[in-house]
PDB file of N, CA and C in Angstrom:
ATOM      1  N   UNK A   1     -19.344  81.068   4.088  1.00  0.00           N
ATOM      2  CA  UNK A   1     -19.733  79.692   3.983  1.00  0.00           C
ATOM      3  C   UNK A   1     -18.538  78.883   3.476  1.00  0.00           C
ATOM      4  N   UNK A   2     -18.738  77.663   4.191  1.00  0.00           N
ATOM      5  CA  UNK A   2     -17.228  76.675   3.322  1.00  0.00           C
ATOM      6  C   UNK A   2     -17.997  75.737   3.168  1.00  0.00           C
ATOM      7  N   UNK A   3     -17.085  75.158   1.795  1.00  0.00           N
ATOM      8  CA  UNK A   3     -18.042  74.249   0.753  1.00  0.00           C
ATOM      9  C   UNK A   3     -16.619  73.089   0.835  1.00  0.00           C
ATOM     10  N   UNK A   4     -16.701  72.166   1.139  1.00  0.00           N
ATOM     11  CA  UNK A   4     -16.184  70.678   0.544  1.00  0.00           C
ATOM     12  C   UNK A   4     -16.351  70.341  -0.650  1.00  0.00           C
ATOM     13  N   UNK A   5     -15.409  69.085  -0.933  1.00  0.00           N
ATOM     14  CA  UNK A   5     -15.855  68.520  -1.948  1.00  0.00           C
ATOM     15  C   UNK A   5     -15.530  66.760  -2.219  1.00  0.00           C
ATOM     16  N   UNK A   6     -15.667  65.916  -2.151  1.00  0.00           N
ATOM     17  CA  UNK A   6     -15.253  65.074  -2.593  1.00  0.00           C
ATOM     18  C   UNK A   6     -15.900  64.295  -3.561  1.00  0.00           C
ATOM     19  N   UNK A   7     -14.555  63.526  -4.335  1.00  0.00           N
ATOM     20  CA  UNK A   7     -14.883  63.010  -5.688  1.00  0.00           C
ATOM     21  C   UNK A   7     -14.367  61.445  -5.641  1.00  0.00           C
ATOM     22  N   UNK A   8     -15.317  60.233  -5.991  1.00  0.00           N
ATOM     23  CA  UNK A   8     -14.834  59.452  -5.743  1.00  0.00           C
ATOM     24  C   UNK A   8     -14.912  58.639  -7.199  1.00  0.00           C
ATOM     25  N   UNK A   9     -14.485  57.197  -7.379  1.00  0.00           N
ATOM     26  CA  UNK A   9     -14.867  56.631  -8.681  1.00  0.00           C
ATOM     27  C   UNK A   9     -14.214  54.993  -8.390  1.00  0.00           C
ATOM     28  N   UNK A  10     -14.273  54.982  -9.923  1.00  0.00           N
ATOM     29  CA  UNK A  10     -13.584  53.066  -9.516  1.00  0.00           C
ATOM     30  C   UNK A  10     -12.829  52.903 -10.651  1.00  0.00           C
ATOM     31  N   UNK A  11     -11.165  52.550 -10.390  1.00  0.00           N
ATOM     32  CA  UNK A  11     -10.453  52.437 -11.605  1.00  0.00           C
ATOM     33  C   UNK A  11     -10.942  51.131 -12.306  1.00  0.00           C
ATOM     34  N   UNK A  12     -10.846  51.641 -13.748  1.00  0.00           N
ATOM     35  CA  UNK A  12     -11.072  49.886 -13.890  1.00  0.00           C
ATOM     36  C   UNK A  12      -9.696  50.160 -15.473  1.00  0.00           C
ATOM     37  N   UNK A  13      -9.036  50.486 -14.910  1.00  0.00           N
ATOM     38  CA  UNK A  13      -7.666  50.571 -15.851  1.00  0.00           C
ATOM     39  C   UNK A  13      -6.940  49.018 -15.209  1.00  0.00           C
ATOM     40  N   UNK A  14      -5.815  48.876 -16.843  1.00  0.00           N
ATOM     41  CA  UNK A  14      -5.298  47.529 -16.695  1.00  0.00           C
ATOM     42  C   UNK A  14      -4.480  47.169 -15.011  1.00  0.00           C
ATOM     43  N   UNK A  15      -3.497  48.231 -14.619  1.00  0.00           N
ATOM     44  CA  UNK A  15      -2.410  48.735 -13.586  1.00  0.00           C
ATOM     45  C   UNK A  15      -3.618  48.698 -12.371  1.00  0.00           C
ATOM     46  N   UNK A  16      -4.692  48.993 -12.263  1.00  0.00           N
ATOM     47  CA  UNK A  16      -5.120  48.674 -11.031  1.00  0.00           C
ATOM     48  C   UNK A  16      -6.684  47.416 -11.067  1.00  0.00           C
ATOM     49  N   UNK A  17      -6.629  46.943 -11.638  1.00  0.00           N
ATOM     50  CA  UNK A  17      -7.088  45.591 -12.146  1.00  0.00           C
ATOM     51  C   UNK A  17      -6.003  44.385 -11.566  1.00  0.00           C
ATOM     52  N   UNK A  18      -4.869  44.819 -11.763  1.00  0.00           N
ATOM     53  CA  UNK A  18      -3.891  43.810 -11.641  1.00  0.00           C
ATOM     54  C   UNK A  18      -3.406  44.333 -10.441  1.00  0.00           C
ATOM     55  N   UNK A  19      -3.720  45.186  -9.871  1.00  0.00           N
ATOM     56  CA  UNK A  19      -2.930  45.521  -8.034  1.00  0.00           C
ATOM     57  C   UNK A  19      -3.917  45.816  -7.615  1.00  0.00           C
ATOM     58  N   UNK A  20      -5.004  44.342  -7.607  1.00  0.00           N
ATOM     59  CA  UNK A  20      -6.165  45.060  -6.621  1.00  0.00           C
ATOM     60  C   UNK A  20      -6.393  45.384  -4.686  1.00  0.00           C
ATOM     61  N   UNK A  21      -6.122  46.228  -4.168  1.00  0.00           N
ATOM     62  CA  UNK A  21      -6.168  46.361  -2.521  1.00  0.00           C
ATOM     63  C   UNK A  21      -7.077  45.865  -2.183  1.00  0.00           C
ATOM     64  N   UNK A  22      -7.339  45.541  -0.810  1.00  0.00           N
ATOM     65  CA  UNK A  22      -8.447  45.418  -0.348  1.00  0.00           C
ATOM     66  C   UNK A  22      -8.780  46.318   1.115  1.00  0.00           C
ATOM     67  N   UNK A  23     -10.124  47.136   0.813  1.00  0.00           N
ATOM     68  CA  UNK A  23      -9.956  48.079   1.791  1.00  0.00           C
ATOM     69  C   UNK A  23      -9.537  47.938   3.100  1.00  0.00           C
ATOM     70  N   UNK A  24     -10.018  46.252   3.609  1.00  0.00           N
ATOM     71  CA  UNK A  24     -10.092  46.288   5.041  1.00  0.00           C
ATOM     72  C   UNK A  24      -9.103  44.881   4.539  1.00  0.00           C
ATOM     73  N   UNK A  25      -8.027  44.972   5.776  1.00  0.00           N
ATOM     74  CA  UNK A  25      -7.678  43.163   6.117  1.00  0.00           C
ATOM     75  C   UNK A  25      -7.911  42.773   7.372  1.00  0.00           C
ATOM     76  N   UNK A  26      -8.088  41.582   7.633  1.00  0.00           N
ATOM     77  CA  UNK A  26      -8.806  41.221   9.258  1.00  0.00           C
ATOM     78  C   UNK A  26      -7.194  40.430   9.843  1.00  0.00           C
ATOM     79  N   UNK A  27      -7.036  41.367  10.845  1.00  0.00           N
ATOM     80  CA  UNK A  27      -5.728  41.000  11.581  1.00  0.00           C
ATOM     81  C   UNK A  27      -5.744  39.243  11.748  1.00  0.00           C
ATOM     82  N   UNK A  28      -4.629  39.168  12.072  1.00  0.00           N
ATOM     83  CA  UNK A  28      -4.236  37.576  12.960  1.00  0.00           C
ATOM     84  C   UNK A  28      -4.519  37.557  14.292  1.00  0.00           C
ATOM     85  N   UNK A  29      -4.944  36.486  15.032  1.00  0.00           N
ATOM     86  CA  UNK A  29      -4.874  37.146  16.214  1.00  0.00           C
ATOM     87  C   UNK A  29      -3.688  37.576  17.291  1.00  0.00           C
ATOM     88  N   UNK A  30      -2.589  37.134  16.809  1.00  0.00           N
ATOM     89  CA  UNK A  30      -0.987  37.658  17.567  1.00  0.00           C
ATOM     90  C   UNK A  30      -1.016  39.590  17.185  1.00  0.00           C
ATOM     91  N   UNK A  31      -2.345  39.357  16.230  1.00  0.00           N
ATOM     92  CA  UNK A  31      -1.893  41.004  15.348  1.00  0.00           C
ATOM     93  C   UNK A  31      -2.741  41.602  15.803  1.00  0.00           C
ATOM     94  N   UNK A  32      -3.929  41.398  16.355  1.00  0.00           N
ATOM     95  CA  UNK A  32      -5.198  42.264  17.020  1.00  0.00           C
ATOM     96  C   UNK A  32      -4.978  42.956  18.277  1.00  0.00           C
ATOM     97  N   UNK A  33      -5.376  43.833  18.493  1.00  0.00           N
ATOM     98  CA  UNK A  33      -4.534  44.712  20.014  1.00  0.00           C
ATOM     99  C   UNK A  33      -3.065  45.478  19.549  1.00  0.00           C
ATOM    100  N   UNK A  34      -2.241  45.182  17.879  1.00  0.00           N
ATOM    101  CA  UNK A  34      -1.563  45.778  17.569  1.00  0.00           C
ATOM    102  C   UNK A  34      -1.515  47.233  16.885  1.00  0.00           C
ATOM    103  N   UNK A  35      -0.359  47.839  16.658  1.00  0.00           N
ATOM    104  CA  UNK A  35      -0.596  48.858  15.572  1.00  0.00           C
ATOM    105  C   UNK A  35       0.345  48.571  14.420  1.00  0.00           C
ATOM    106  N   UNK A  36      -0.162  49.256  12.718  1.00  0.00           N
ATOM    107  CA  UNK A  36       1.080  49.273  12.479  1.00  0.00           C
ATOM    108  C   UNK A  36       2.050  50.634  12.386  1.00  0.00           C
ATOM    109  N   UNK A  37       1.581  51.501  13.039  1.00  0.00           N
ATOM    110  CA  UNK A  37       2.606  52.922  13.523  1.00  0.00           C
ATOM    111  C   UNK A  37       2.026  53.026  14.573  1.00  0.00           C
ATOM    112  N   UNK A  38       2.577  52.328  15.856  1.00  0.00           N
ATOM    113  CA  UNK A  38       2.140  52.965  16.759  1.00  0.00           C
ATOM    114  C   UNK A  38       2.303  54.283  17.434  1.00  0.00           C
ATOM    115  N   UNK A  39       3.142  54.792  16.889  1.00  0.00           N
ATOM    116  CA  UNK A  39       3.865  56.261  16.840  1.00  0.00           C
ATOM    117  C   UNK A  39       2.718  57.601  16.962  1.00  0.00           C
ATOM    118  N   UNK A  40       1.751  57.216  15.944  1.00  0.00           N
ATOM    119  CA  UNK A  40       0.894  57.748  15.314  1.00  0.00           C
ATOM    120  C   UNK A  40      -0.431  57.715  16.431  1.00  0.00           C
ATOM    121  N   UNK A  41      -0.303  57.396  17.500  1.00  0.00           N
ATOM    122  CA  UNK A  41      -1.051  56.859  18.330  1.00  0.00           C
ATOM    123  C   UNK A  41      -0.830  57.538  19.771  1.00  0.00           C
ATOM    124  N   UNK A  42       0.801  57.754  19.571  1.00  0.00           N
ATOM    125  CA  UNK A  42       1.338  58.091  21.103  1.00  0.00           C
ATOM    126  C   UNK A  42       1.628  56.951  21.255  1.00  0.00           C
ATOM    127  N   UNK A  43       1.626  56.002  21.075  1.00  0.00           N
ATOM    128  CA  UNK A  43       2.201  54.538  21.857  1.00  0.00           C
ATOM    129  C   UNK A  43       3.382  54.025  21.495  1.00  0.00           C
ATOM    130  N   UNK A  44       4.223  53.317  22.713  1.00  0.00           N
ATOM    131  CA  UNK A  44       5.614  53.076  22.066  1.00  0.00           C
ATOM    132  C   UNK A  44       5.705  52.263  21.196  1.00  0.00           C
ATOM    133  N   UNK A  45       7.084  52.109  21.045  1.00  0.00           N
ATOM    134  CA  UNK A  45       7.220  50.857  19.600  1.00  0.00           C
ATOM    135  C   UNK A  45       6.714  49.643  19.748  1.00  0.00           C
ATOM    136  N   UNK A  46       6.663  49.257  21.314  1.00  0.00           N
ATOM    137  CA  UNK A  46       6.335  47.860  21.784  1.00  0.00           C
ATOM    138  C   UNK A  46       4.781  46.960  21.290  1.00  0.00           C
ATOM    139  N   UNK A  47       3.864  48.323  20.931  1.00  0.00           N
ATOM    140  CA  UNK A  47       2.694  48.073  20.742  1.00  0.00           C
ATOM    141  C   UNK A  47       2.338  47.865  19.198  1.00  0.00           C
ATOM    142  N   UNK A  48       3.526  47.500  18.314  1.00  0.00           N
ATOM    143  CA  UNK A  48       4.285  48.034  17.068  1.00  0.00           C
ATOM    144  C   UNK A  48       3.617  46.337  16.519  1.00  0.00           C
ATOM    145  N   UNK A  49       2.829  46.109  15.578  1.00  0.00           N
ATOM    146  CA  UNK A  49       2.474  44.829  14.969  1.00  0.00           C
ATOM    147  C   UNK A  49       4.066  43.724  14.978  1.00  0.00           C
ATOM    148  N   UNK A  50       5.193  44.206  14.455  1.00  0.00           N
ATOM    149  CA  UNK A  50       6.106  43.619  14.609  1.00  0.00           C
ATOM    150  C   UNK A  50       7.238  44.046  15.101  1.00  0.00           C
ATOM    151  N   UNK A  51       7.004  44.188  16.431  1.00  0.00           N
ATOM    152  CA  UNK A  51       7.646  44.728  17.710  1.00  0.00           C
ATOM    153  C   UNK A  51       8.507  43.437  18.139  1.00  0.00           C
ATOM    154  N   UNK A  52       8.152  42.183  17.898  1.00  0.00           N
ATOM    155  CA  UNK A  52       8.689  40.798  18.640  1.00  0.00           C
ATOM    156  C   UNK A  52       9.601  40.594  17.325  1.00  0.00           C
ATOM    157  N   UNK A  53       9.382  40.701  16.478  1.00  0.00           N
ATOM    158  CA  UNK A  53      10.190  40.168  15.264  1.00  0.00           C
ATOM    159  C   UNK A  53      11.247  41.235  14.990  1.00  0.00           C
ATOM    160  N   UNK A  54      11.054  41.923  15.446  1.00  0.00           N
ATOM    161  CA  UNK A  54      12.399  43.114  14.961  1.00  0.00           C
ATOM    162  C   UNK A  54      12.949  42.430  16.090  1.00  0.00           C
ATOM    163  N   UNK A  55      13.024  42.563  17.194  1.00  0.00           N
ATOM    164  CA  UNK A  55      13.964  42.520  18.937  1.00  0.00           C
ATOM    165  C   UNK A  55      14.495  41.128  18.494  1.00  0.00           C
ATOM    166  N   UNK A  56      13.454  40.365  18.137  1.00  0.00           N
ATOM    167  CA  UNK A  56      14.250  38.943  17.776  1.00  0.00           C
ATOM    168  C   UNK A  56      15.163  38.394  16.698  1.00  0.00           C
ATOM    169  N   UNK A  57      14.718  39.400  15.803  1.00  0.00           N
ATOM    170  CA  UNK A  57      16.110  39.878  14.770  1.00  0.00           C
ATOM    171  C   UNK A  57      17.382  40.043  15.433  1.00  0.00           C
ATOM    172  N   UNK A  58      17.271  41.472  15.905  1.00  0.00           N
ATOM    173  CA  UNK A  58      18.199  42.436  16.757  1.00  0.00           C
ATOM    174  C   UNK A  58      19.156  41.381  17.348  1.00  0.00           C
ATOM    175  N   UNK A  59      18.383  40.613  18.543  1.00  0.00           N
ATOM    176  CA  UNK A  59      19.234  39.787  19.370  1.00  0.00           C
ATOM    177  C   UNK A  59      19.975  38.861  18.859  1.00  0.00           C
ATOM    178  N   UNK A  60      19.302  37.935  17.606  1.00  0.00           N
ATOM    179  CA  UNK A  60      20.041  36.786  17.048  1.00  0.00           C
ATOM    180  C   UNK A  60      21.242  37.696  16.366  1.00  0.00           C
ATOM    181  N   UNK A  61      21.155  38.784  16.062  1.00  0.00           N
ATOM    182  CA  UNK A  61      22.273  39.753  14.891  1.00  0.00           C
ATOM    183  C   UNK A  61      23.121  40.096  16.124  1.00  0.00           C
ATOM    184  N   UNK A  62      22.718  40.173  16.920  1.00  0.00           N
ATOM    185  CA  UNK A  62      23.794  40.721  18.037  1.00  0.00           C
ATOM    186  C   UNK A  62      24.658  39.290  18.613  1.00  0.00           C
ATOM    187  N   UNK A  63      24.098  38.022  18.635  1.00  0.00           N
ATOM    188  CA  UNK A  63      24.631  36.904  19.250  1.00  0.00           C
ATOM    189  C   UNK A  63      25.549  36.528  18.220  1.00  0.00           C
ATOM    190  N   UNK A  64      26.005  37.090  16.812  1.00  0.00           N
ATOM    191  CA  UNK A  64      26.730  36.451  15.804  1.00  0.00           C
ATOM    192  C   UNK A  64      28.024  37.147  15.622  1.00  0.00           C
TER     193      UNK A  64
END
C-alpha cells in the first residue's frame, strides 16, 4: 500500500504578512494565449509572455 501525505497551513509570521502572493493573477489581454516558460510546454520561445519585448530590446541594442 502507498500512503501520501500532505500538510498545509497559513503563515501568519511578520516576513510573510509583508510579502503577501496572490495565488492566481488574471493575465492582460496582450498576456492571455501566453506562457511564462514556454519551454515547459514544448513550445518555442515565441509563445514566451515577453517574447516581443526581448526581440525589441535585441534589435534597438543591435541598431546602436
Amino acid at each position: 500500500m502507498k500512503v501520501s501525505w500532505q500538510v498545509t497551513g497559513i503563515r501568519k509570521d511578520a516576513f510573510a504578512e509583508a510579502n503577501h502572493t496572490d495565488v492566481e493573477i488574471e493575465k492582460s489581454a496582450g498576456e492571455k494565449g501566453r506562457y511564462i516558460h514556454p519551454e515547459v510546454f514544448g513550445l518555442d520561445d515565441e509563445y514566451g509572455i515577453d517574447f516581443e519585448r526581448h526581440t525589441g530590446f535585441i534589435k534597438r541594442a543591435h541598431k546602436e
